[in-house]
C-alpha atoms as a PDB file:
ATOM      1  CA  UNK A   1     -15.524 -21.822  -6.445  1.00  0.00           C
ATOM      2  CA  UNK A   2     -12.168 -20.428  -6.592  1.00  0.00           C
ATOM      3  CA  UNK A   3     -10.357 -20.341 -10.186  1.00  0.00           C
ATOM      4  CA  UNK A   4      -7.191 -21.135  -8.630  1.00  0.00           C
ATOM      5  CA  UNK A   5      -6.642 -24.144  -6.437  1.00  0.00           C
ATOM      6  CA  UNK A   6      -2.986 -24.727  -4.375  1.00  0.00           C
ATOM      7  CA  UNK A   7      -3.017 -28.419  -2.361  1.00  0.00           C
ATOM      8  CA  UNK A   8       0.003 -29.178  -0.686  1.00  0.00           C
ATOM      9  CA  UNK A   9       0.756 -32.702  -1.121  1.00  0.00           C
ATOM     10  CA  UNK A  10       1.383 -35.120   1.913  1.00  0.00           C
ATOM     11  CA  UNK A  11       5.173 -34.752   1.981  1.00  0.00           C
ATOM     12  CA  UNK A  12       5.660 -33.426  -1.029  1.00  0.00           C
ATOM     13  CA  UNK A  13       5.223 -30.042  -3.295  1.00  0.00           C
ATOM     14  CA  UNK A  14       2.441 -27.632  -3.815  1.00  0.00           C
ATOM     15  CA  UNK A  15       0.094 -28.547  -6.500  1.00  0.00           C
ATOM     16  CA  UNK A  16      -1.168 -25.925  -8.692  1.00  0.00           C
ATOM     17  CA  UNK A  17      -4.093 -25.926 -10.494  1.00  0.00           C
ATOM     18  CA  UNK A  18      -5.851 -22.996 -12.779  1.00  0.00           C
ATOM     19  CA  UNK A  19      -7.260 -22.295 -15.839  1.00  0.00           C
ATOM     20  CA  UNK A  20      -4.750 -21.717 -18.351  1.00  0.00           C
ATOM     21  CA  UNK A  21      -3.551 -18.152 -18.529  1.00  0.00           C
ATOM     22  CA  UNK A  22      -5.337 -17.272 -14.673  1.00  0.00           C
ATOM     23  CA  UNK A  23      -1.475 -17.197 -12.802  1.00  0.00           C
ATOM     24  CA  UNK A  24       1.789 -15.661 -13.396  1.00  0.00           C
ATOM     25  CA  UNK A  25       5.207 -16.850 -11.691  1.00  0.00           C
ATOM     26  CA  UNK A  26       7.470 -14.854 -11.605  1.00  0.00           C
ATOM     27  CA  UNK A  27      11.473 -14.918 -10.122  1.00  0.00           C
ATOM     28  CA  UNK A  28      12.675 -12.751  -7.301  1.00  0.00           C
ATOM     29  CA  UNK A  29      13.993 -10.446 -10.446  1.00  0.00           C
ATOM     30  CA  UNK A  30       9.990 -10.269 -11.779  1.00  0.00           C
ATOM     31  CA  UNK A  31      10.915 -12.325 -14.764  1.00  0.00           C
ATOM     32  CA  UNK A  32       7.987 -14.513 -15.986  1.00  0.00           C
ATOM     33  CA  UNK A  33       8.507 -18.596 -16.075  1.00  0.00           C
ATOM     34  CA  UNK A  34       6.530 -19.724 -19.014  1.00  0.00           C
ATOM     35  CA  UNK A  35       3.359 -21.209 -17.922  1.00  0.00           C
ATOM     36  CA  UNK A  36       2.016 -21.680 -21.935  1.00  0.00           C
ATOM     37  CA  UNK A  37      -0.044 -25.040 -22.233  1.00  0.00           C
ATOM     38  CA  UNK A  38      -0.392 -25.593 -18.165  1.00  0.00           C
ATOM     39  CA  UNK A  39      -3.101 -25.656 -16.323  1.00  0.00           C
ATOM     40  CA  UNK A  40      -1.289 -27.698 -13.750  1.00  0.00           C
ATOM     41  CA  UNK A  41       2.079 -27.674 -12.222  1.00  0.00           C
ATOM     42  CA  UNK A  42       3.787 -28.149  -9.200  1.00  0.00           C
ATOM     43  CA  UNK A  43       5.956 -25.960  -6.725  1.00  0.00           C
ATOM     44  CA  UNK A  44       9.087 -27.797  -4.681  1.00  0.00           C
ATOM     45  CA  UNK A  45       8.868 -26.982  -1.189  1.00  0.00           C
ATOM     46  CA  UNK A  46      11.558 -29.603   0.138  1.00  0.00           C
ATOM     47  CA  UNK A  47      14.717 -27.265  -1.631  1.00  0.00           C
ATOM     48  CA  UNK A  48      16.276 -30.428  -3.096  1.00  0.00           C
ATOM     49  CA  UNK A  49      14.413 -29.585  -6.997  1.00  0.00           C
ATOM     50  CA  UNK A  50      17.270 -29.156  -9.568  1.00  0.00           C
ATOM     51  CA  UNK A  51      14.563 -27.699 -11.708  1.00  0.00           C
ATOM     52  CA  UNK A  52      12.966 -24.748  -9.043  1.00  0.00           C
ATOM     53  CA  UNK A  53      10.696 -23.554  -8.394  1.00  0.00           C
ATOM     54  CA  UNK A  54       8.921 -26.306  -9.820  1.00  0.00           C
ATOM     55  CA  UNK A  55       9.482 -30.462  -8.198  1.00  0.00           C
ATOM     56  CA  UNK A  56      11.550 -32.785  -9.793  1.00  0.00           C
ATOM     57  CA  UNK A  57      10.520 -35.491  -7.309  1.00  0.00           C
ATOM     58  CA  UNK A  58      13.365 -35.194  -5.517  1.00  0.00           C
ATOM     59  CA  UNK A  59      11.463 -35.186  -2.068  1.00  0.00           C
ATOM     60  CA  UNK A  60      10.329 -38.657  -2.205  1.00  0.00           C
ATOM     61  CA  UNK A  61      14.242 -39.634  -2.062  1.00  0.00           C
ATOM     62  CA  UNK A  62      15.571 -37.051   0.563  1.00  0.00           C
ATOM     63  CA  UNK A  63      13.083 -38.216   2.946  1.00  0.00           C
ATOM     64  CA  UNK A  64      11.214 -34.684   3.187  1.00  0.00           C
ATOM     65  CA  UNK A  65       8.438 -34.598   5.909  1.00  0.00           C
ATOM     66  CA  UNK A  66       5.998 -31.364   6.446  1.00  0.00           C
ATOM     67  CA  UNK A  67       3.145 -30.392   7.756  1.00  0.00           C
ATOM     68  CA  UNK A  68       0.770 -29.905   5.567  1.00  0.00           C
ATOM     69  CA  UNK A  69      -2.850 -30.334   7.529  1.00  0.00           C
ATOM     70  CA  UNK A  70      -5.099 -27.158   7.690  1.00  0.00           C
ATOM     71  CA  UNK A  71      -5.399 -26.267  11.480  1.00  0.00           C
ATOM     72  CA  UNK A  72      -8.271 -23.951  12.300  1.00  0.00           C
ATOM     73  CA  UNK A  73      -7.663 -21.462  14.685  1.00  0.00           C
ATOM     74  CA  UNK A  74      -8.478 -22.067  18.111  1.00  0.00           C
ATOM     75  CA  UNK A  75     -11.557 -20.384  18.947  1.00  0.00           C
ATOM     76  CA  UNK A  76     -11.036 -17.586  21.755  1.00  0.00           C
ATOM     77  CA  UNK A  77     -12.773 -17.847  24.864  1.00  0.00           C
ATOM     78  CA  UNK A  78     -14.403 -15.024  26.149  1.00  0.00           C
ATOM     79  CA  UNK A  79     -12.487 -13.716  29.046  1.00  0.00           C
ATOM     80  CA  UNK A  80     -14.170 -15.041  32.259  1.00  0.00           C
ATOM     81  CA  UNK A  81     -16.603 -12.365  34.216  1.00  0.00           C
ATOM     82  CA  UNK A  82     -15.645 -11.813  37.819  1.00  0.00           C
ATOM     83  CA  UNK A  83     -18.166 -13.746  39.948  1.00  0.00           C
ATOM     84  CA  UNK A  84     -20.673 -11.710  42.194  1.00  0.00           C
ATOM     85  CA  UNK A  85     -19.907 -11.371  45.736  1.00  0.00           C
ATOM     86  CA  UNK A  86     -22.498 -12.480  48.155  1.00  0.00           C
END
């Protein structure tokens, strides 16, 4: 099993889970957030979070929809042989 589990929640933010210590976050300048004492937090995907990266709940009042259903990829047919002529 994976040490590190990401669910996106129905219409609302990614939920990190991990051992305490197993992930880093950093900002687009490679500064560290301080994860110390969580082994769960979670990520704002709708853009309304005062506090980002991480939700503030804000979703549930913006009315922020996604899709968030894991869609296996269409398996690919072989390509059709040419039929024998008689």
């Amino acid at each position: 099993m994976a040490q590190v589990k990401i669910m996106a929640r129905r219409n609302g933010p990614f939920r990190v889970e991990a051992p305490e210590g197993a992930i880093e976050l950093v900002d687009a300048d490679g500064n560290a957030y301080d994860l110390t004492g969580k082994t769960a937090f979670s990520l704002c995907r709708c853009g309304g979070s005062v506090n980002k990266p991480f939700c503030d709940g804000t979703h549930s009042t913006i009315g922020f929809e996604a899709a968030e259903a894991a869609v296996k990829e269409v398996d690919k047919a072989a390509p059709e042989q040419p039929k024998a002529s008689s």
